[in-house]
Protein backbone atom coordinates (compact mmCIF):
# COMPACT_ATOMS: atom_id res chain seq x y z
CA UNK A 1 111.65 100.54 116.46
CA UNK A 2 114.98 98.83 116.60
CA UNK A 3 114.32 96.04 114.26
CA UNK A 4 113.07 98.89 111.95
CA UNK A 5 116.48 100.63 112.60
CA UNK A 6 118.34 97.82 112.07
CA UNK A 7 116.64 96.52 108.67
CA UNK A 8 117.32 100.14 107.50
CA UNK A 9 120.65 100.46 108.41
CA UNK A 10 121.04 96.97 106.15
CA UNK A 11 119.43 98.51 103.31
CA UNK A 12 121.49 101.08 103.34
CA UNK A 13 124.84 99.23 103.74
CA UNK A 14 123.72 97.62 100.43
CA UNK A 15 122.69 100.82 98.89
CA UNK A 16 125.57 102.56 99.93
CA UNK A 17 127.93 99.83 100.33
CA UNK A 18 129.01 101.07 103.73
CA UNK A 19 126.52 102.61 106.43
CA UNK A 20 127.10 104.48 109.47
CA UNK A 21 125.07 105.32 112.46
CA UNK A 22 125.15 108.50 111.00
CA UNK A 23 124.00 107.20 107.70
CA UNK A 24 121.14 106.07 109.44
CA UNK A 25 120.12 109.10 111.30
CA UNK A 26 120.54 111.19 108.22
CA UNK A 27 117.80 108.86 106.76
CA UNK A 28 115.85 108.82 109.40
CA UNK A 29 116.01 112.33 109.62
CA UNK A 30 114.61 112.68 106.07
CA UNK A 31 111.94 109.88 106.48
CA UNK A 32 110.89 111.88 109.33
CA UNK A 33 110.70 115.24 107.54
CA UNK A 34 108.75 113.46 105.15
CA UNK A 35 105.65 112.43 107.72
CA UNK A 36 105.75 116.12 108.70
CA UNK A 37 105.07 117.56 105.54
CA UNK A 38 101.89 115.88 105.23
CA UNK A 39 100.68 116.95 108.41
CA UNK A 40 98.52 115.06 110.72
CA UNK A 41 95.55 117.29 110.48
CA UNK A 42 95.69 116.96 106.56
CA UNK A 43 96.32 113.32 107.38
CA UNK A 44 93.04 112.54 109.38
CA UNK A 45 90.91 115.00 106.83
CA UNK A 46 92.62 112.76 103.89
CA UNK A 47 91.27 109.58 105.94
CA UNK A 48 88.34 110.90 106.53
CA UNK A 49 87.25 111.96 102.66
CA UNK A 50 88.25 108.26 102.21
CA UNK A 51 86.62 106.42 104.64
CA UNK A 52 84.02 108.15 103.46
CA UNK A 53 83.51 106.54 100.08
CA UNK A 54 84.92 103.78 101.54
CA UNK A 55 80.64 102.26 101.39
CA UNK A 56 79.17 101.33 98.01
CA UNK A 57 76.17 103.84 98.93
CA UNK A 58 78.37 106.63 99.79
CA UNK A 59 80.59 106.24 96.73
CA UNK A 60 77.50 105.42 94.71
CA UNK A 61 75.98 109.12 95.87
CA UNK A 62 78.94 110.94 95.20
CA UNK A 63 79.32 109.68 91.38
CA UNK A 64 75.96 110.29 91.08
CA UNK A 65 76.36 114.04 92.24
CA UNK A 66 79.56 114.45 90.21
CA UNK A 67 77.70 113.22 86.97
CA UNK A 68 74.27 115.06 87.58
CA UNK A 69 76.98 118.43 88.16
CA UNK A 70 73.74 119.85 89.89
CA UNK A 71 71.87 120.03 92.98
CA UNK A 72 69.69 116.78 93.35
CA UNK A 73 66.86 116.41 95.25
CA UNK A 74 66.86 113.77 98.88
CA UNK A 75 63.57 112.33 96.98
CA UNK A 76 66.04 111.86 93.69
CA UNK A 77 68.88 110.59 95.44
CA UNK A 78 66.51 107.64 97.07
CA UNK A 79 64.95 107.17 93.99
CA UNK A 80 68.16 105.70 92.46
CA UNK A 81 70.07 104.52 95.54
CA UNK A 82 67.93 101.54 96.96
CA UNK A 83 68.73 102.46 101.03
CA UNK A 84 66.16 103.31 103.55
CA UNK A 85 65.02 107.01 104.29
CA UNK A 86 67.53 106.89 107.23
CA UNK A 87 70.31 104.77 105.64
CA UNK A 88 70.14 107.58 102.77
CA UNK A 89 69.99 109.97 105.64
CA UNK A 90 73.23 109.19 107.36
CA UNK A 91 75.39 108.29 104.30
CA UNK A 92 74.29 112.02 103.49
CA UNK A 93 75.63 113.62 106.91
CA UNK A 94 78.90 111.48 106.52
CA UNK A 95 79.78 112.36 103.11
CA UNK A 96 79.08 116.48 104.37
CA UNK A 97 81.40 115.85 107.25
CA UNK A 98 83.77 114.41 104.84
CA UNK A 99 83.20 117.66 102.54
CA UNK A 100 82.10 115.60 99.29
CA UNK A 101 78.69 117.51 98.83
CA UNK A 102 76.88 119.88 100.40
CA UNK A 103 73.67 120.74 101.22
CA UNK A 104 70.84 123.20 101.79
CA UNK A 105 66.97 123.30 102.44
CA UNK A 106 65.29 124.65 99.65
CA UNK A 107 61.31 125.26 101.35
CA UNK A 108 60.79 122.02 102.50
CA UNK A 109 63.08 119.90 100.19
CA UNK A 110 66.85 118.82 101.03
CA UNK A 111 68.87 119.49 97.95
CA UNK A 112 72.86 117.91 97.59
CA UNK A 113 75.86 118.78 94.89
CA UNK A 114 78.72 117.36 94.92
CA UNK A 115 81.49 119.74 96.15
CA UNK A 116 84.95 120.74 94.39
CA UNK A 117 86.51 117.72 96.41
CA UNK A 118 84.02 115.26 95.30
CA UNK A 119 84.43 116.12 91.72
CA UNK A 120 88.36 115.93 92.11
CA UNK A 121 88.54 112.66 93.80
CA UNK A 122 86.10 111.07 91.19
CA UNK A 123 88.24 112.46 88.40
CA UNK A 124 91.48 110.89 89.91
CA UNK A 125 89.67 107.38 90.50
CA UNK A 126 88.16 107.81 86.49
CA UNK A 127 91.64 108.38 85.40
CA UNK A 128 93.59 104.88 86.92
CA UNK A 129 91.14 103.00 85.77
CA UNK A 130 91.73 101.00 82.39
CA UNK A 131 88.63 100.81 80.23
């Protein structure tokens, strides 16, 4: 943490063309209040969502529930996303513990849509990318 201190406190003696330790703790200070206002339990639920579409048959399920904007059925989903029953299975479970899409048990089918987060990450990713 001192090397990080010090190559601060030289950025801001060019930035401020003079720095004092109290420069320095001022910034740090702010920096610090900074991290806090995220939060770390937002920050581990923000990892989470991505780390879950961080795997091309995650992501892959999750634009294809945003675009149906319906319920699909398990037998639909593994009709387009070439995984085994279990590999389809599991990428399910993660992307409901990452709150992406939910599901229910409708008789004896599974049915998934993606959820209000799903739809709003997949919007943000549509909109950075150039066509």
């Amino acid at each position: 943490m001192a090397r990080a201190t010090e190559r601060l406190q030289r950025y801001l003696e060019d930035e401020l063309e003079a720095c004092r330790d109290e420069d320095v703790e001022q910034r740090l200070d702010e920096l610090e209040g900074f991290e806090a206002a995220v939060g770390a339990d937002r920050l581990e639920t923000e990892l989470d969502v991505l780390s879950a579409v961080a795997n091309e048959t995650r992501y892959r399920l999750v634009r294809l529930l945003v675009a149906a904007e319906e319920e699909l059925c398990v037998c639909e989903l593994n009709a387009v996303v070439d995984v085994t029953e279990s590999g389809l299975s599991h990428a399910l479970s993660q992307l409901v513990d990452a709150a992406l899409v939910d599901g229910r048990k409708d008789g004896r089918w599974k049915k998934y849509r993606a959820t209000n987060r799903a739809v709003a990450l997949v919007t943000v990713l549509e909109g950075t990318v150039d066509e």
